[in-house]
C-alpha atoms as a PDB file:
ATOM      1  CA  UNK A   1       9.421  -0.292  17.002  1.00  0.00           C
ATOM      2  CA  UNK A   2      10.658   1.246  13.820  1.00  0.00           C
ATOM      3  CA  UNK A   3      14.276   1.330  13.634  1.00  0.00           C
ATOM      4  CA  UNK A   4      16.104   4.578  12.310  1.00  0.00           C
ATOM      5  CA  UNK A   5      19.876   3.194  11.267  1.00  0.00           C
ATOM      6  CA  UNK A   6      22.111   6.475  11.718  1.00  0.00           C
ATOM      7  CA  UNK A   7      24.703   6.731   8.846  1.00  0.00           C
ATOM      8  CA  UNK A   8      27.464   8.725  11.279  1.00  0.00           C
ATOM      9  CA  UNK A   9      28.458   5.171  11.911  1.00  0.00           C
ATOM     10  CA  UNK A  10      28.139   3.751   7.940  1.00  0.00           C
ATOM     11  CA  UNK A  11      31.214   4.161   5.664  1.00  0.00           C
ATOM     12  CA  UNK A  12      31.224   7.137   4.499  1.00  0.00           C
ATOM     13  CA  UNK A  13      33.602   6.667   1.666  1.00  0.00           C
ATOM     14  CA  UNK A  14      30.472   4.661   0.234  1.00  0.00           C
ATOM     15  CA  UNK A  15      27.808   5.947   1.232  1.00  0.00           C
ATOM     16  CA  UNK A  16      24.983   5.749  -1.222  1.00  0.00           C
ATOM     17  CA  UNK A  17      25.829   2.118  -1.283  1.00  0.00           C
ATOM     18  CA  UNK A  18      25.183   2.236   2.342  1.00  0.00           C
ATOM     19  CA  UNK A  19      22.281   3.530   2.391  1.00  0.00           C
ATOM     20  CA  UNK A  20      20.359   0.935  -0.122  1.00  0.00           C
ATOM     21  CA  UNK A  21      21.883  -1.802   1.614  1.00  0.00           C
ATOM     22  CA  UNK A  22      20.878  -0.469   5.083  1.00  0.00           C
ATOM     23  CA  UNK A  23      17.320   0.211   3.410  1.00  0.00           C
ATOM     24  CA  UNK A  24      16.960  -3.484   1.508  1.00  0.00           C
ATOM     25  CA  UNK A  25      17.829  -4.637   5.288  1.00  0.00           C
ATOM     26  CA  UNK A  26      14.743  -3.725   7.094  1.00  0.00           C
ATOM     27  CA  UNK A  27      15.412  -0.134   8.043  1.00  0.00           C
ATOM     28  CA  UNK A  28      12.252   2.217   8.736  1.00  0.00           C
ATOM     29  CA  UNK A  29      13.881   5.404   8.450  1.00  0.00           C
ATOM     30  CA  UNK A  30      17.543   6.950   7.351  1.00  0.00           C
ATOM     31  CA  UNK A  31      18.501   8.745  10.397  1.00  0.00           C
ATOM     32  CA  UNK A  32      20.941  11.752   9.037  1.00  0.00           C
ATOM     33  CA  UNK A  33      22.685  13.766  11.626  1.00  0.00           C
ATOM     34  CA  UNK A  34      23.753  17.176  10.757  1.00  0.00           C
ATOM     35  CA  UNK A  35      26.800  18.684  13.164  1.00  0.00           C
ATOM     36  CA  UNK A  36      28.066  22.184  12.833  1.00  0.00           C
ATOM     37  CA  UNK A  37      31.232  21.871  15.187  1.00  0.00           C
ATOM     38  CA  UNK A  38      29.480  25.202  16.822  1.00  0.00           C
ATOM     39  CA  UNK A  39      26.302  23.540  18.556  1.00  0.00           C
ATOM     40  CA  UNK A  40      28.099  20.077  19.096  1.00  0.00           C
ATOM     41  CA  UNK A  41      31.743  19.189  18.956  1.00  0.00           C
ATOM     42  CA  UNK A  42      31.832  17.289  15.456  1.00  0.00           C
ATOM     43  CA  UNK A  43      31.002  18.385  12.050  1.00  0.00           C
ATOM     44  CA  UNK A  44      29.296  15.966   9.264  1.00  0.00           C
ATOM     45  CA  UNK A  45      27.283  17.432   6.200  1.00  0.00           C
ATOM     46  CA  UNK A  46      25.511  19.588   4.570  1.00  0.00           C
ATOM     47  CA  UNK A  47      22.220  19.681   2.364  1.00  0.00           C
ATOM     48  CA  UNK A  48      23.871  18.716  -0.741  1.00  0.00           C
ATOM     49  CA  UNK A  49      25.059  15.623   0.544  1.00  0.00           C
ATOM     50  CA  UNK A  50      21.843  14.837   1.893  1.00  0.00           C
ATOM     51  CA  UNK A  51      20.492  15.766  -2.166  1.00  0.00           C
ATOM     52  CA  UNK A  52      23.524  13.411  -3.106  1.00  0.00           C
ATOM     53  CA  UNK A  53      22.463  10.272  -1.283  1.00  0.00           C
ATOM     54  CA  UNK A  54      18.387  10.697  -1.792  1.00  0.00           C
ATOM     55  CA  UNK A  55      18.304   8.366  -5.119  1.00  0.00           C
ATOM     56  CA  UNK A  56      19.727   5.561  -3.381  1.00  0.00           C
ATOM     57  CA  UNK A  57      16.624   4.847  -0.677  1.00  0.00           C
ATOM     58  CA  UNK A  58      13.176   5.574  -1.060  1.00  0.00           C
ATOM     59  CA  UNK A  59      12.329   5.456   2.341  1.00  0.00           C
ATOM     60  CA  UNK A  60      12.006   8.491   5.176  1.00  0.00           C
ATOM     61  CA  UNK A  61      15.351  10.839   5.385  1.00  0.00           C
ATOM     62  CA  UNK A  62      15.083  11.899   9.165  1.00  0.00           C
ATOM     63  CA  UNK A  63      17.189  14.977   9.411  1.00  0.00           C
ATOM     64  CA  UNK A  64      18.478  15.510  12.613  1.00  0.00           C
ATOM     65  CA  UNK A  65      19.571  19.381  12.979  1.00  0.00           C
ATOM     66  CA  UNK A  66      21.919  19.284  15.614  1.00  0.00           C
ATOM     67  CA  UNK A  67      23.239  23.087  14.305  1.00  0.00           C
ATOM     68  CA  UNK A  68      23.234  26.497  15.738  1.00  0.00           C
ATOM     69  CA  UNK A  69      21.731  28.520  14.145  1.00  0.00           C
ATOM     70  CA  UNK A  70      18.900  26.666  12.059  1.00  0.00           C
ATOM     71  CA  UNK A  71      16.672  29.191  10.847  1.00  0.00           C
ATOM     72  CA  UNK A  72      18.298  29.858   7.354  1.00  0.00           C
ATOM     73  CA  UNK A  73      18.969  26.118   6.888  1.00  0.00           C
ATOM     74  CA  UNK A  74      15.542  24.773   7.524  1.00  0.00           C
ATOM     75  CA  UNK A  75      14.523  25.234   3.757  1.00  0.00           C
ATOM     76  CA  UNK A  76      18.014  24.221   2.258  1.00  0.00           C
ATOM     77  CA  UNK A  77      17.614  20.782   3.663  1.00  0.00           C
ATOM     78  CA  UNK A  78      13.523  20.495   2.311  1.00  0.00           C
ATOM     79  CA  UNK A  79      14.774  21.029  -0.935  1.00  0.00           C
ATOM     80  CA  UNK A  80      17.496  18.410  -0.551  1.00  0.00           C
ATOM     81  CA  UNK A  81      15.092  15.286  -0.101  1.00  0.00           C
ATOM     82  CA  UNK A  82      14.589  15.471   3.780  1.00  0.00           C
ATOM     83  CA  UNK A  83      11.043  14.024   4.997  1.00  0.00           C
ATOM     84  CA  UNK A  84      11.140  15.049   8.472  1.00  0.00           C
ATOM     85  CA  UNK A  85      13.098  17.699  10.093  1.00  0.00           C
ATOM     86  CA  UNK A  86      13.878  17.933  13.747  1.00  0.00           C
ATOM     87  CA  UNK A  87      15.612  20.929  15.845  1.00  0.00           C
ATOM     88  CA  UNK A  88      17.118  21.258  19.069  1.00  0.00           C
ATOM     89  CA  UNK A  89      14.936  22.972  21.706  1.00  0.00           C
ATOM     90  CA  UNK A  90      17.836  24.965  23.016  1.00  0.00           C
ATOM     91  CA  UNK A  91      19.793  25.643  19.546  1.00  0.00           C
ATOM     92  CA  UNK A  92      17.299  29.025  18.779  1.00  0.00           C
ATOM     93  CA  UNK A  93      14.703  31.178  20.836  1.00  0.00           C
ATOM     94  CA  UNK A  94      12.113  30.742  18.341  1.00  0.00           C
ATOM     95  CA  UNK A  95      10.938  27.404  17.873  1.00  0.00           C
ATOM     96  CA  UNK A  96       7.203  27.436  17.513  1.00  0.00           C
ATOM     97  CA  UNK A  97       8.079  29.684  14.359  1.00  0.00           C
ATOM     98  CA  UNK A  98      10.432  27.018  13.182  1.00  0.00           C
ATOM     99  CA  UNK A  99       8.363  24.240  13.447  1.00  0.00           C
ATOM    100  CA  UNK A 100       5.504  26.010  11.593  1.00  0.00           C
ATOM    101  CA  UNK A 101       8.236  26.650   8.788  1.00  0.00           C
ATOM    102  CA  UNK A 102       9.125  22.821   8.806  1.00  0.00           C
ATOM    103  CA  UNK A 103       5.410  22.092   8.405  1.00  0.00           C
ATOM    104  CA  UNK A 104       5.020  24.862   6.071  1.00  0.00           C
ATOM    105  CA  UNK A 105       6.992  23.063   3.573  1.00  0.00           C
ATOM    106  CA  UNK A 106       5.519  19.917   3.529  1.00  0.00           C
ATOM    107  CA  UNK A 107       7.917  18.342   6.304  1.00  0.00           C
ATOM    108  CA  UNK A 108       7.231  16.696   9.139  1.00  0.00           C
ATOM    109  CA  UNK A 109       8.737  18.521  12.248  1.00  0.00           C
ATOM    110  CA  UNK A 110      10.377  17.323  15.046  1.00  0.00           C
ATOM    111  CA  UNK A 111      12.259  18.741  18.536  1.00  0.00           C
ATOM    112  CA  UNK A 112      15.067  17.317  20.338  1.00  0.00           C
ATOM    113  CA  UNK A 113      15.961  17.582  23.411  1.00  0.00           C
ATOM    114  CA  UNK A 114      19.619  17.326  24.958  1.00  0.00           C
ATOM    115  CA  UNK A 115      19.632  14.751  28.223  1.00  0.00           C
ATOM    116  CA  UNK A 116      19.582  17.864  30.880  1.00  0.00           C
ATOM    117  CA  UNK A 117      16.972  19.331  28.913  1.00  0.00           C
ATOM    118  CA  UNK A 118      13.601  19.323  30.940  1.00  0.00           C
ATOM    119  CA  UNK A 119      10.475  17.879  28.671  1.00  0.00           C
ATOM    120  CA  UNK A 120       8.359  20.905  30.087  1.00  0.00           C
ATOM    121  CA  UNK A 121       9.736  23.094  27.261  1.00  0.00           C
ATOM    122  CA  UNK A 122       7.402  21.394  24.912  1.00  0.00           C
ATOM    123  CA  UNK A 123       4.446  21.669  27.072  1.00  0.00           C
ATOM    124  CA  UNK A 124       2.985  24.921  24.574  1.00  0.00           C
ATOM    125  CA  UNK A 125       4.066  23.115  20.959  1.00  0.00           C
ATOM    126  CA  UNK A 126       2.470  19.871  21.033  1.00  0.00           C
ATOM    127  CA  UNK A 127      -0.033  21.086  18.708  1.00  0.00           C
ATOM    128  CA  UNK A 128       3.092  22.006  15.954  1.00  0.00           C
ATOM    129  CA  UNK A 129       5.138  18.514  16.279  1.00  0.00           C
ATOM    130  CA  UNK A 130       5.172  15.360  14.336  1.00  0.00           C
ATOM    131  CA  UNK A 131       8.410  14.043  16.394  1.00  0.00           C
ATOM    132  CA  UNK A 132      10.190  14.239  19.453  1.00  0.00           C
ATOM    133  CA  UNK A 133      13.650  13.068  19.626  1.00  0.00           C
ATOM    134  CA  UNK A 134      14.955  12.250  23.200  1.00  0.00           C
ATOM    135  CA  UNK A 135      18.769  12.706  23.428  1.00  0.00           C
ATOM    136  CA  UNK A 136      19.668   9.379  25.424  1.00  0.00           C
ATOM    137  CA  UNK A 137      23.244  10.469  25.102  1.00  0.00           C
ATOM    138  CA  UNK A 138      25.550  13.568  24.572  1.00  0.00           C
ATOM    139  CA  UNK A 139      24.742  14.722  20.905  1.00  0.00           C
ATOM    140  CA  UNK A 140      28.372  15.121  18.481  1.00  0.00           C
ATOM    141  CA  UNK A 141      29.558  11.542  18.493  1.00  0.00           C
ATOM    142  CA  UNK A 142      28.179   7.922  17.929  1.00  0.00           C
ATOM    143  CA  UNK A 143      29.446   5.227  20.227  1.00  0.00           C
ATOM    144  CA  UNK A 144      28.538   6.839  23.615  1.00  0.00           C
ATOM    145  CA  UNK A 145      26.754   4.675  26.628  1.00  0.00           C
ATOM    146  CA  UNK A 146      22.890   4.928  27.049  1.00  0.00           C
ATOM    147  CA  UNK A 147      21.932   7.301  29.638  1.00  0.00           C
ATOM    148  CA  UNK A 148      19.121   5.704  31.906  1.00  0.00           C
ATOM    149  CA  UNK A 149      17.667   8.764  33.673  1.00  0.00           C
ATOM    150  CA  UNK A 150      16.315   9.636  29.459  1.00  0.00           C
ATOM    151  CA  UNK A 151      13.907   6.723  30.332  1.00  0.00           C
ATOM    152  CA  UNK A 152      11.874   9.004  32.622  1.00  0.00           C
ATOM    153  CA  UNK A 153      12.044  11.541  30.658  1.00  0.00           C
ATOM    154  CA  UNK A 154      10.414   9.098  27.791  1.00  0.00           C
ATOM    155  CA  UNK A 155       7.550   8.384  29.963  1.00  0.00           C
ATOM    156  CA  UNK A 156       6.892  12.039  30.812  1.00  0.00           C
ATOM    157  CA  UNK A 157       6.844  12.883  27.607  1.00  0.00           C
ATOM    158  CA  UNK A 158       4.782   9.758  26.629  1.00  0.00           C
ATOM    159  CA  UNK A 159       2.660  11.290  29.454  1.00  0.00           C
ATOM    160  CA  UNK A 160       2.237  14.691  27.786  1.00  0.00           C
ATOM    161  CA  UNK A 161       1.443  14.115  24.281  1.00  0.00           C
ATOM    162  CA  UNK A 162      -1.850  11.325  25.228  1.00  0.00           C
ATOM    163  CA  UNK A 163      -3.372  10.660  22.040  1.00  0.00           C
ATOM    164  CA  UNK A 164      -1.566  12.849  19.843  1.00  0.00           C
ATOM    165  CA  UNK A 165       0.252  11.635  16.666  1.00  0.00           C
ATOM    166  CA  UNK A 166       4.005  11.948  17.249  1.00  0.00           C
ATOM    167  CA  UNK A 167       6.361   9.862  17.194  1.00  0.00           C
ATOM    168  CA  UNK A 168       8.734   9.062  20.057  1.00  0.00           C
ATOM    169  CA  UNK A 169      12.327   8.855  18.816  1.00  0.00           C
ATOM    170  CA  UNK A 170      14.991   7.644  21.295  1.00  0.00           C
ATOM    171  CA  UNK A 171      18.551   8.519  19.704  1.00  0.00           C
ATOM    172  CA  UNK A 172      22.032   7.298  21.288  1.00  0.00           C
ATOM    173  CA  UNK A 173      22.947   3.893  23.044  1.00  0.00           C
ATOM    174  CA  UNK A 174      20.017   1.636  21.731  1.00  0.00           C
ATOM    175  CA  UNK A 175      21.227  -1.538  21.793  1.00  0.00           C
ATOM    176  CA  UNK A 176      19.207  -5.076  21.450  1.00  0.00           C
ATOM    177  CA  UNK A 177      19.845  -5.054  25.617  1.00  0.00           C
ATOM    178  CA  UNK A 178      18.252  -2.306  26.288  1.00  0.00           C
ATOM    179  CA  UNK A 179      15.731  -1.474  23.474  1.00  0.00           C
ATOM    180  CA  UNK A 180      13.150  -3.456  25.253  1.00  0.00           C
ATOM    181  CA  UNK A 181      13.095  -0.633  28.183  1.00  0.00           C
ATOM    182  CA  UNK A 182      12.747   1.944  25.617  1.00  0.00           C
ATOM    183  CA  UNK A 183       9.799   0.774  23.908  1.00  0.00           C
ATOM    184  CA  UNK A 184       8.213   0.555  27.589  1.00  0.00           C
ATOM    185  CA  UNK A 185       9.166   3.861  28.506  1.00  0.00           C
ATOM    186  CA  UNK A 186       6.906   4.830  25.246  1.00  0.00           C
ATOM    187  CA  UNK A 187       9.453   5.117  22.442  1.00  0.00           C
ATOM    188  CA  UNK A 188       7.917   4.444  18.878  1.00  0.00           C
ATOM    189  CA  UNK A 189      11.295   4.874  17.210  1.00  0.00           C
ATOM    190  CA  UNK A 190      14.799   3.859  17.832  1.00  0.00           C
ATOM    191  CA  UNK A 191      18.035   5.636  16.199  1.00  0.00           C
ATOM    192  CA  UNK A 192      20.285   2.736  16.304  1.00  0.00           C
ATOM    193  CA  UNK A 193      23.783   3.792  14.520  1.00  0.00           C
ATOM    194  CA  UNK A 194      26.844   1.351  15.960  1.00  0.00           C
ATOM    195  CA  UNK A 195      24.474  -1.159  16.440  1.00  0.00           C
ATOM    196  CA  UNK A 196      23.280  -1.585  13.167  1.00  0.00           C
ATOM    197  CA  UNK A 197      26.592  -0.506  11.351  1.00  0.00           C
ATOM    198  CA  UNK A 198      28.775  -3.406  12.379  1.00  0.00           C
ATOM    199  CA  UNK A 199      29.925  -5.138   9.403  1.00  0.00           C
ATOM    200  CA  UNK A 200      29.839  -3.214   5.780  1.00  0.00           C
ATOM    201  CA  UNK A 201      27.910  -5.534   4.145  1.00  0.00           C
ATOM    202  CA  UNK A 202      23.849  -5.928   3.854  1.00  0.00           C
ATOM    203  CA  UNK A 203      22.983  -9.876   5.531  1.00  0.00           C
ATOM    204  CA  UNK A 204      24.700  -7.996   8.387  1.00  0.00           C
ATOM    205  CA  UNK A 205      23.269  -4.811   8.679  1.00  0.00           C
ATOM    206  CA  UNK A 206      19.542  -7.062   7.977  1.00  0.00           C
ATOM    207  CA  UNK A 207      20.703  -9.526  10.738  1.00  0.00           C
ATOM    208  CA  UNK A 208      21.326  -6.395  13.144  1.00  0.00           C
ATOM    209  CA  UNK A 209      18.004  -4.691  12.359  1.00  0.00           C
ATOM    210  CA  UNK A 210      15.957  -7.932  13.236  1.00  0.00           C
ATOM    211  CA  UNK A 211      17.876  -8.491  16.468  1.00  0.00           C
ATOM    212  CA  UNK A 212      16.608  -5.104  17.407  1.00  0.00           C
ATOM    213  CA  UNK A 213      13.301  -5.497  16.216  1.00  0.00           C
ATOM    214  CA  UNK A 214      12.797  -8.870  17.761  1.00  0.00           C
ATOM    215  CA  UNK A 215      14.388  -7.950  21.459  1.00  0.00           C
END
């Protein structure tokens, strides 16, 4: 599986640092969550932070929209250095239009889904995605406890899209205990954020990233 570090858990106070060492380590993808304090109860950054920390990794930025509305921020974060964005199904009534925007610009879209969220609302927009992100927990904080009824979602999903190319993206809880289950389910990629952030320094964060990898 490729593994998608999430920096709401790096230091923030040093974050481009962060972000090479986590990339040097093994990491696949910069996960970036976006909060708004309006669509989930937190609030992180904005596209010129995101345009602040490109230099220091040349690897995907995986922009994680968890903001209501997104329409009018879509292009803001393209121009900041984001390779994929993804939206929340239930954040705006007009995602195929979004997505088509996102792919418009030379991005690679994705949809998210929050854990009561049914994967039948993506049953008319396979055609328009690149990724889908399953919520496995409560989007706004890191930390939180894998929920295991996501798994069946996964496999639905899996299910659904056949031979399509997108990417499966499992985001909250992964740990090396249970990252094993996801990839069965039919995950391709795993946000891991607390357990890949656990020591500031870049033998750990490489150390963390192959435990995942190899479980």
């Amino acid at each position: 599986m490729k593994i998608a570090p999430s920096i709401l858990s790096s230091d923030f106070a040093n974050l481009g640092k962060e972000i090479t060492n986590v990339t040097e380590a093994g990491a696949d993808w910069i996960h970036i969550d976006v909060m708004d304090g309006h669509f989930v109860p937190n609030i992180t950054i904005g596209p010129s932070v995101v345009k602040a920390i490109r230099p220091y990794s040349n690897i995907p930025f995986d922009v994680h929209l968890m903001i209501e509305p997104y329409e009018n921020y879509i292009s803001l974060f393209a121009d900041a250095g984001a390779d994929h964005i993804t939206i929340h199904a239930e954040a705006g009534p007009h995602l195929h239009r979004a997505l088509q925007n996102i792919k418009s610009l030379g991005k690679r879209a994705g949809v998210s889904l929050n854990p009561s969220t049914s994967e039948t609302v993506l049953e008319y927009i396979l055609d328009d995605v690149d990724i889908i992100l399953v919520m496995s927990v409560n989007p706004g904080f890191g930390g939180q406890s894998f929920i295991h009824s996501q798994l069946n979602k996964i496999k639905k999903i899996k299910n659904m899209i056949g031979e399509l190319p997108i990417d499966i993206v499992v985001d909250g809880g992964v740990t090396k205990d249970n990252i094993s289950v996801v990839k069965a389910a039919g995950a391709s990629v795993a946000v891991a954020g607390s357990s890949v952030f656990t020591s500031h320094s870049k033998e750990i964060y490489k150390k963390n990233i192959l435990s995942l990898k190899s479980s």
